[in-house]
C-alpha atoms as a PDB file:
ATOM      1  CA  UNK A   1     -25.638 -82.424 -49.833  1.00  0.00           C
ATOM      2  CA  UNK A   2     -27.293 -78.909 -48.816  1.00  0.00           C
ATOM      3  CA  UNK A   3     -26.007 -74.997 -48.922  1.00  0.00           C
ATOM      4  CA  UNK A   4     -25.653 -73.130 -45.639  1.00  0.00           C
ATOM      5  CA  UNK A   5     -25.165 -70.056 -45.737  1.00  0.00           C
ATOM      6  CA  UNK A   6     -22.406 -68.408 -43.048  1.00  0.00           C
ATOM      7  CA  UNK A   7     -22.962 -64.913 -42.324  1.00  0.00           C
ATOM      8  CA  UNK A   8     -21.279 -62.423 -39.817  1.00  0.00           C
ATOM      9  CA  UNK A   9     -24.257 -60.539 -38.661  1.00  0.00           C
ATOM     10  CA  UNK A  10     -23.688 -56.505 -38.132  1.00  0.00           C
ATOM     11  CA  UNK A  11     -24.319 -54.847 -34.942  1.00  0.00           C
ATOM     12  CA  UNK A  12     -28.213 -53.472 -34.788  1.00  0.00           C
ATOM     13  CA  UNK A  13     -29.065 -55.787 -37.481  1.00  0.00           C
ATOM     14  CA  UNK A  14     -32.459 -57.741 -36.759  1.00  0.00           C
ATOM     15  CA  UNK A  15     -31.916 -61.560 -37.944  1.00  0.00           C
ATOM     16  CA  UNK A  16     -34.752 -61.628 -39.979  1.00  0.00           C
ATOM     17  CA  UNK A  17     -35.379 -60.127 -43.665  1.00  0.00           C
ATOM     18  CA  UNK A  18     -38.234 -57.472 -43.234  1.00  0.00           C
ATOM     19  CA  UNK A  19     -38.964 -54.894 -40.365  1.00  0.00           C
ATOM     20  CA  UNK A  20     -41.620 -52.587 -39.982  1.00  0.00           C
ATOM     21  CA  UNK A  21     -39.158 -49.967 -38.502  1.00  0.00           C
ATOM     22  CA  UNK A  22     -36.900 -49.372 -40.701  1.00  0.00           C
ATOM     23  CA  UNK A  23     -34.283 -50.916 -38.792  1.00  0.00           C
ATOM     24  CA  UNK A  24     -31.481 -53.141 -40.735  1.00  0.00           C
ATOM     25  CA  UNK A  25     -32.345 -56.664 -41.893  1.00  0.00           C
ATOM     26  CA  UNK A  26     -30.769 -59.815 -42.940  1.00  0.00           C
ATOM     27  CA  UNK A  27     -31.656 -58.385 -46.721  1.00  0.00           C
ATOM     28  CA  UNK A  28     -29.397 -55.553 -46.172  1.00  0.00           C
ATOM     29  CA  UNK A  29     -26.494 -57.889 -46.422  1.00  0.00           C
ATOM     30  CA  UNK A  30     -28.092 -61.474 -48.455  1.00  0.00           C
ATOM     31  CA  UNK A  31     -29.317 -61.147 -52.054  1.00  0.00           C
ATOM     32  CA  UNK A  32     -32.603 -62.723 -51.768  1.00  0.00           C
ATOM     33  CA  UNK A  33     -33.116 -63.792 -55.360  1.00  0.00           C
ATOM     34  CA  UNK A  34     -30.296 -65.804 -55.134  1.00  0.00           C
ATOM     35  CA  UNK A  35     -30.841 -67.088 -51.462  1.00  0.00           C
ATOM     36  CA  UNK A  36     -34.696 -67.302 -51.988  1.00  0.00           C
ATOM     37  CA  UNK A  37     -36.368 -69.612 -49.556  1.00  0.00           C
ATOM     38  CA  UNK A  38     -33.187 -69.185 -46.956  1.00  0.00           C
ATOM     39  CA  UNK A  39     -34.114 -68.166 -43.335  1.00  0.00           C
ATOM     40  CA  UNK A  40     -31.723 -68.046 -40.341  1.00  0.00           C
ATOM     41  CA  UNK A  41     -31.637 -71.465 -37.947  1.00  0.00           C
ATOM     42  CA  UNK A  42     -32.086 -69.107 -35.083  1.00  0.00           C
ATOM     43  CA  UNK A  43     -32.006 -66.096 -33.492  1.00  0.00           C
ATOM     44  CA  UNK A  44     -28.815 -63.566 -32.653  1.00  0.00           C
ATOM     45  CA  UNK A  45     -30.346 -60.351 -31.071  1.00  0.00           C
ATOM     46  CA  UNK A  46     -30.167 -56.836 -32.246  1.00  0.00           C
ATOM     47  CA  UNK A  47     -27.368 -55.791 -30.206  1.00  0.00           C
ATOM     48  CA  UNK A  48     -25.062 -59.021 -30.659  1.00  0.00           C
ATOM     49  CA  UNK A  49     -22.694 -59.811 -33.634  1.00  0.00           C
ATOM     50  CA  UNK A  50     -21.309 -62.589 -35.327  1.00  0.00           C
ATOM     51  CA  UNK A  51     -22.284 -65.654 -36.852  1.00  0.00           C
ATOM     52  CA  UNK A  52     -25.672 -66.903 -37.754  1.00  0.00           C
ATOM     53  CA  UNK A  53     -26.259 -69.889 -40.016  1.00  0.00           C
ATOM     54  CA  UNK A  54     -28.705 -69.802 -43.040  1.00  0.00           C
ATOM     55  CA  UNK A  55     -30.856 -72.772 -45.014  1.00  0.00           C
ATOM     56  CA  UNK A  56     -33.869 -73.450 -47.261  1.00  0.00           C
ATOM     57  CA  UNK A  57     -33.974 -76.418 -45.647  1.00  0.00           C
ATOM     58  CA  UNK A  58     -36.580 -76.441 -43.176  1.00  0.00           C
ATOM     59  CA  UNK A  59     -35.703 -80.044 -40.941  1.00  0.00           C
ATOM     60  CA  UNK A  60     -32.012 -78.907 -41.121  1.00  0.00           C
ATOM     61  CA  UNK A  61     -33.241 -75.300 -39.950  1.00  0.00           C
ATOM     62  CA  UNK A  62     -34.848 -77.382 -36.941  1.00  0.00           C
ATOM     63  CA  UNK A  63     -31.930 -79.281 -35.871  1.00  0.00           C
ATOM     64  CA  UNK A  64     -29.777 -76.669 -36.161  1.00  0.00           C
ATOM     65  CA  UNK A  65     -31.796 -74.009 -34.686  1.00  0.00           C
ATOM     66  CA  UNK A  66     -33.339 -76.528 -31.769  1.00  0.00           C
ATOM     67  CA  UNK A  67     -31.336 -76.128 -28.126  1.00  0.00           C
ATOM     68  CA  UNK A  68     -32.591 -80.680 -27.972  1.00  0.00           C
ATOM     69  CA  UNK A  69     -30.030 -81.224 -30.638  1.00  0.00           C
ATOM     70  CA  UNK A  70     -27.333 -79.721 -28.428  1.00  0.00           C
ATOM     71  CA  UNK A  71     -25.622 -78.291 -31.334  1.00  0.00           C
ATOM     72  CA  UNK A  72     -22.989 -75.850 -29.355  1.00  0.00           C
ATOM     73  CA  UNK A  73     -22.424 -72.668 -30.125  1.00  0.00           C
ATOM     74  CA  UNK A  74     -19.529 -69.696 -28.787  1.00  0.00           C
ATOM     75  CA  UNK A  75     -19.550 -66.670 -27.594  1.00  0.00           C
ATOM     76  CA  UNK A  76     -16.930 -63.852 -27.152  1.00  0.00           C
ATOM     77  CA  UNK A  77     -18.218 -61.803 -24.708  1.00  0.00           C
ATOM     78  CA  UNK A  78     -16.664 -58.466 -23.432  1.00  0.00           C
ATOM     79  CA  UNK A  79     -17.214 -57.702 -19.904  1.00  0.00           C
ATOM     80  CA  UNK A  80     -16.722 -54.929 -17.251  1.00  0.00           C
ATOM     81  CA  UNK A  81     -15.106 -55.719 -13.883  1.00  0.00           C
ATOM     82  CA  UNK A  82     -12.304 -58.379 -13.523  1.00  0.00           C
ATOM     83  CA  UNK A  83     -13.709 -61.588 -13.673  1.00  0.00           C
ATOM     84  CA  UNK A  84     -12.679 -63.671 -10.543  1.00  0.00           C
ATOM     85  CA  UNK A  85     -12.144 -67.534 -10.364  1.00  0.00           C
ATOM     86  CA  UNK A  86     -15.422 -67.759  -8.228  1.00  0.00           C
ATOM     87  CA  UNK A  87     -17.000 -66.378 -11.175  1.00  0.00           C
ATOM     88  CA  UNK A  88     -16.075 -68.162 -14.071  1.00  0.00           C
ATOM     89  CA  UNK A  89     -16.096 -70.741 -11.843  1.00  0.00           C
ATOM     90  CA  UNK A  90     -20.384 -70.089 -11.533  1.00  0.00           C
ATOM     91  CA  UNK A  91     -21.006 -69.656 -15.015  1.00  0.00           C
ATOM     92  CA  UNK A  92     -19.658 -73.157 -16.195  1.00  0.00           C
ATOM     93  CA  UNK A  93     -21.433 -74.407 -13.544  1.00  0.00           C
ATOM     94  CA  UNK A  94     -24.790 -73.004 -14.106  1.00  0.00           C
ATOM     95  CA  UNK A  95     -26.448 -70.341 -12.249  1.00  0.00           C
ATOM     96  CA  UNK A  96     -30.418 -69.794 -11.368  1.00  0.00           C
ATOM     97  CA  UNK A  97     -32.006 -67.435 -13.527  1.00  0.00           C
ATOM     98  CA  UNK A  98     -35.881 -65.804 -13.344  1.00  0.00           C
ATOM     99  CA  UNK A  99     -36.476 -68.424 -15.543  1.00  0.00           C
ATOM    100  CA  UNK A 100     -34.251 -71.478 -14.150  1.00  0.00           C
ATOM    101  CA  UNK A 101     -31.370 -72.809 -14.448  1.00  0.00           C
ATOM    102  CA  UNK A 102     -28.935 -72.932 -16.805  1.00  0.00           C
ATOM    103  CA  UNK A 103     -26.996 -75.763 -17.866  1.00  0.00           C
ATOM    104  CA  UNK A 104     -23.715 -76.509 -17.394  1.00  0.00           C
ATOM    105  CA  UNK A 105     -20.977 -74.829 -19.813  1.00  0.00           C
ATOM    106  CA  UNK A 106     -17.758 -73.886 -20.680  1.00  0.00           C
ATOM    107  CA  UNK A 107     -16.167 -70.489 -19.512  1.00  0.00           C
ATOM    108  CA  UNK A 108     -13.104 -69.271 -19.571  1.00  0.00           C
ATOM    109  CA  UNK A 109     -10.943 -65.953 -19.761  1.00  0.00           C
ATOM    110  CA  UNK A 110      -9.603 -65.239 -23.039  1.00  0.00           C
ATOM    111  CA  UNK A 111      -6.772 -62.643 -24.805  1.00  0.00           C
ATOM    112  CA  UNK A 112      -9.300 -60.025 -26.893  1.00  0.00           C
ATOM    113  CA  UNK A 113      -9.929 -61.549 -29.593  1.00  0.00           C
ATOM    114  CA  UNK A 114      -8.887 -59.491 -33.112  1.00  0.00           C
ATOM    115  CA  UNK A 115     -12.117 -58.064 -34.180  1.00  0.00           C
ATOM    116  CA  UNK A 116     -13.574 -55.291 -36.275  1.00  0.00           C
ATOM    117  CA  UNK A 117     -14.030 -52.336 -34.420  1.00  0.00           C
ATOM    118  CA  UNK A 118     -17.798 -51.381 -33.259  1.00  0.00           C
ATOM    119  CA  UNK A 119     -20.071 -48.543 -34.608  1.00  0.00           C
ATOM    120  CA  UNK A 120     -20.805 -47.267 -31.705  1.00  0.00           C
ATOM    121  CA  UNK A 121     -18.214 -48.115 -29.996  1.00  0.00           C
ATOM    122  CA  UNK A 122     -18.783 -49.780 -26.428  1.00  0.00           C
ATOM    123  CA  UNK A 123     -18.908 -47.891 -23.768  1.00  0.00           C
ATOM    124  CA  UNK A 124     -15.869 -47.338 -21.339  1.00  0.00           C
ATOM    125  CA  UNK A 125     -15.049 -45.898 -18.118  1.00  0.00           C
ATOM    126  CA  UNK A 126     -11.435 -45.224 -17.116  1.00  0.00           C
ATOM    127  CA  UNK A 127     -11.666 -47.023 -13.516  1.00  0.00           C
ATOM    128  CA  UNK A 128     -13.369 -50.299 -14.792  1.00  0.00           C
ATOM    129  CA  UNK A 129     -11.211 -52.128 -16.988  1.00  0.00           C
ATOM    130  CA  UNK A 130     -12.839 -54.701 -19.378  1.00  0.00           C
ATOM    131  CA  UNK A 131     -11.788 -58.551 -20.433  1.00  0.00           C
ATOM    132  CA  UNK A 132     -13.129 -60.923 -22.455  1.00  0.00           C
ATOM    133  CA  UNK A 133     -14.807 -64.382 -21.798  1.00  0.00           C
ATOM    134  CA  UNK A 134     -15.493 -67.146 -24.102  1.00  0.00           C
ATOM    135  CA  UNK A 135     -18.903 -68.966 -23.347  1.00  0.00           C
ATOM    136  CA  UNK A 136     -19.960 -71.883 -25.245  1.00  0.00           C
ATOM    137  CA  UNK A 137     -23.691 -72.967 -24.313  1.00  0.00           C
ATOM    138  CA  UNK A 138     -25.609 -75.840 -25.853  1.00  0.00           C
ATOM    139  CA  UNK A 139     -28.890 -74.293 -24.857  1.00  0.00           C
ATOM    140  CA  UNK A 140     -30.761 -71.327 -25.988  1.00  0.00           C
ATOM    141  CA  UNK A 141     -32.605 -68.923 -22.702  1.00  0.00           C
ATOM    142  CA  UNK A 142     -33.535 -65.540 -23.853  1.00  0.00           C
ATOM    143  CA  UNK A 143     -30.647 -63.393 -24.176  1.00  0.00           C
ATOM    144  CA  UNK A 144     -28.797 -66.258 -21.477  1.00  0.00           C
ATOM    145  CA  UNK A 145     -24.965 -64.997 -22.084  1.00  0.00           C
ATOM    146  CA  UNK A 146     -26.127 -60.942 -21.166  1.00  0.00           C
ATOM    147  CA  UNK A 147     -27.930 -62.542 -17.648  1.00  0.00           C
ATOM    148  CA  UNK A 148     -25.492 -64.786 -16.650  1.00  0.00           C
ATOM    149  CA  UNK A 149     -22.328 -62.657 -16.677  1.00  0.00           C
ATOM    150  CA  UNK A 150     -24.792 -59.960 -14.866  1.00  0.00           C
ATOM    151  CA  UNK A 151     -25.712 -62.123 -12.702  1.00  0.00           C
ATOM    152  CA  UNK A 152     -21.928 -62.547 -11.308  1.00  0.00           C
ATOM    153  CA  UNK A 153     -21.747 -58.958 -11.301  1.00  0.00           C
ATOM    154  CA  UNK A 154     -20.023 -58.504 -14.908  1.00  0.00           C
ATOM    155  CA  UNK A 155     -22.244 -56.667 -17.309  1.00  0.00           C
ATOM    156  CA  UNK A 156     -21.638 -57.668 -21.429  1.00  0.00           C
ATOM    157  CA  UNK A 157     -20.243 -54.790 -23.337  1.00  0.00           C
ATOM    158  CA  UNK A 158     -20.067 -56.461 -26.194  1.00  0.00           C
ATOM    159  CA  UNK A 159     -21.642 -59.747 -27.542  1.00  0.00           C
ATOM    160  CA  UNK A 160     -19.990 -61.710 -30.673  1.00  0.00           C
ATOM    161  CA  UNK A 161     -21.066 -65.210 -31.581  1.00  0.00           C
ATOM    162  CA  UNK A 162     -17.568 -66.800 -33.014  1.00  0.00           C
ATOM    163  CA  UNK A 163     -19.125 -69.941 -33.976  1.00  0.00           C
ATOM    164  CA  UNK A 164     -21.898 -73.041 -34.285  1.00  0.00           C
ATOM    165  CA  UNK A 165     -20.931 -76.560 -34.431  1.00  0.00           C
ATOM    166  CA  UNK A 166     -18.198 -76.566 -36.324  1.00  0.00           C
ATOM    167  CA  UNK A 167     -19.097 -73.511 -38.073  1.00  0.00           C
ATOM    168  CA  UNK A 168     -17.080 -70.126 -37.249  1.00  0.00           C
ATOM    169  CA  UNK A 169     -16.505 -66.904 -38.283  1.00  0.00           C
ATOM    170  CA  UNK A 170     -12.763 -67.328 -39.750  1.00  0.00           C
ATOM    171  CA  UNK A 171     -12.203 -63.939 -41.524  1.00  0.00           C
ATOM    172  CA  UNK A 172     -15.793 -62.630 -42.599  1.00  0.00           C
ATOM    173  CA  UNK A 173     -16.313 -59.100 -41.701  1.00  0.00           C
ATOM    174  CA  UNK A 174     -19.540 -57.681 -40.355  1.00  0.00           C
ATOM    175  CA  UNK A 175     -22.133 -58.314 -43.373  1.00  0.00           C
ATOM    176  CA  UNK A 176     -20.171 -60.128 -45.489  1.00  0.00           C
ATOM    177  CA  UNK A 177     -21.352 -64.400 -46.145  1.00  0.00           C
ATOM    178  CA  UNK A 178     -19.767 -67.473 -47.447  1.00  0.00           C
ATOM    179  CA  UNK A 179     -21.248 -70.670 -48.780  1.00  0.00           C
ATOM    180  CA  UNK A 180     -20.325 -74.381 -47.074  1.00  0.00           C
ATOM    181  CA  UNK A 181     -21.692 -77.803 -48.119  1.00  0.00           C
ATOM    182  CA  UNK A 182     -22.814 -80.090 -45.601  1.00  0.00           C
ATOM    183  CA  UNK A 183     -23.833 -83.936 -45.616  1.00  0.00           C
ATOM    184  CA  UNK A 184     -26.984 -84.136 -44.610  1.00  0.00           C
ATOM    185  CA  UNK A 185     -28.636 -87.573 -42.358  1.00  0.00           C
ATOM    186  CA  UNK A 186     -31.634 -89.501 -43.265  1.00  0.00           C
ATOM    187  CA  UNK A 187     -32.924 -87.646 -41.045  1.00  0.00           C
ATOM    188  CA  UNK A 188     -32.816 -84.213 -42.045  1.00  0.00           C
ATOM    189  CA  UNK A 189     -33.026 -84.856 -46.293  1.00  0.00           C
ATOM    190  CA  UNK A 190     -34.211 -81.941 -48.029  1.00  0.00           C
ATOM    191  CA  UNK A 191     -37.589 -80.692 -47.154  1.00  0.00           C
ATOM    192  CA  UNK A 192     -38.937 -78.207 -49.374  1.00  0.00           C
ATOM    193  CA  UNK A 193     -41.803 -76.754 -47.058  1.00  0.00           C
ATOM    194  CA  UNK A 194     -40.825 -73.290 -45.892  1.00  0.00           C
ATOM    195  CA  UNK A 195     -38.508 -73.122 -42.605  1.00  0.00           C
ATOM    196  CA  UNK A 196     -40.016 -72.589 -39.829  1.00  0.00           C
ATOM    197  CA  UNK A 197     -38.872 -69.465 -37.862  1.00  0.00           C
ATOM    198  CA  UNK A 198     -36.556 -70.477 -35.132  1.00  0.00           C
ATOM    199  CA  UNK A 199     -36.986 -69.404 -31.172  1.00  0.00           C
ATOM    200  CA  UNK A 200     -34.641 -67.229 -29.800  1.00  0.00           C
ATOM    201  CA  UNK A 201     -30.811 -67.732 -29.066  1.00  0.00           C
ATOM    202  CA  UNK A 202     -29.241 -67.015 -25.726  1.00  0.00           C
ATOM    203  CA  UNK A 203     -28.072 -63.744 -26.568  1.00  0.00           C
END
């Protein structure tokens, strides 16, 4: 058995614990004397929101946190412009980015989603309507979801990661965590070196 910890990352919140800038951290919202040795299995940028897993476990921060694995992970994503059928049609498919392709996925138009409100708000202009997709990659490009809906001409408003696996984000608000137990393989029994910081996400 191991801990994860579940926690519904804020808006401009870095997903680490320290910055030089005094910009918001992952120790705004995680007591680290009771979470010491935890680090995030991977990355959720600065401007995206939602879930991000955390471990002391460094070979489960690896599986989790490594795009091989395949692990998949969802994305609410709030777009301008009307997606079309061609479009959604594109991203599932895969599209060519400046630094290849993406895989396949699933995409699809969703209701919006019941969420917290924003601070800021998104942006919004009275003759461009918004909608929401739900993207669920099992690879992680360099902020992937933002390119790929800009790439069919629909720019992300607003980014929220609803879940991992079969992790999600249930009811947590913005900063707040929950515990979950997980069995863990042969593979991936506890390892008490220090987790390795994960590569970036596809936000």
């Amino acid at each position: 058995m191991a801990t994860v910890l579940l926690l519904n990352k804020p808006f401009h919140t870095l997903t680490q614990f320290t910055d030089t800038e005094g910009r918001k951290t992952l120790s705004d919202y995680i007591d680290t004397r009771r979470y010491k040795g935890y680090y995030a299995a991977g990355r959720l940028d600065y401007d995206s929101e939602g879930l991000v897993v955390l471990t002391c476990d460094g070979s489960l921060q690896h599986q989790l946190a490594n795009p091989k694995f395949k692990l998949p992970k969802t994305y609410w994503v709030q777009v301008e412009g009307q997606p079309s059928a061609a479009a959604v049609t594109a991203l599932a498919k895969g599209l060519v980015l400046k630094d290849g392709p993406t895989k396949p996925c699933l995409a699809k138009v969703i209701e919006p989603p019941s969420l917290w409100p924003r601070t800021p708000p998104i942006r919004e202009r009275a003759n461009s309507p918004t909608h929401w997709l739900a993207i669920t990659l099992t690879e992680g490009k360099n902020r992937q979801v933002r390119r790929m809906t800009a790439a069919v001409g629909l720019p992300t408003l607003r980014l929220v990661r609803a879940q991992i696996g079969n992790w999600k984000l249930d009811h947590l608000q913005p900063g707040d965590s929950r515990e979950e137990q997980i069995h863990l393989p042969k593979s991936t029994q506890p390892n008490k070196r220090r987790p390795r910081k994960g590569k970036g996400d596809a936000r």
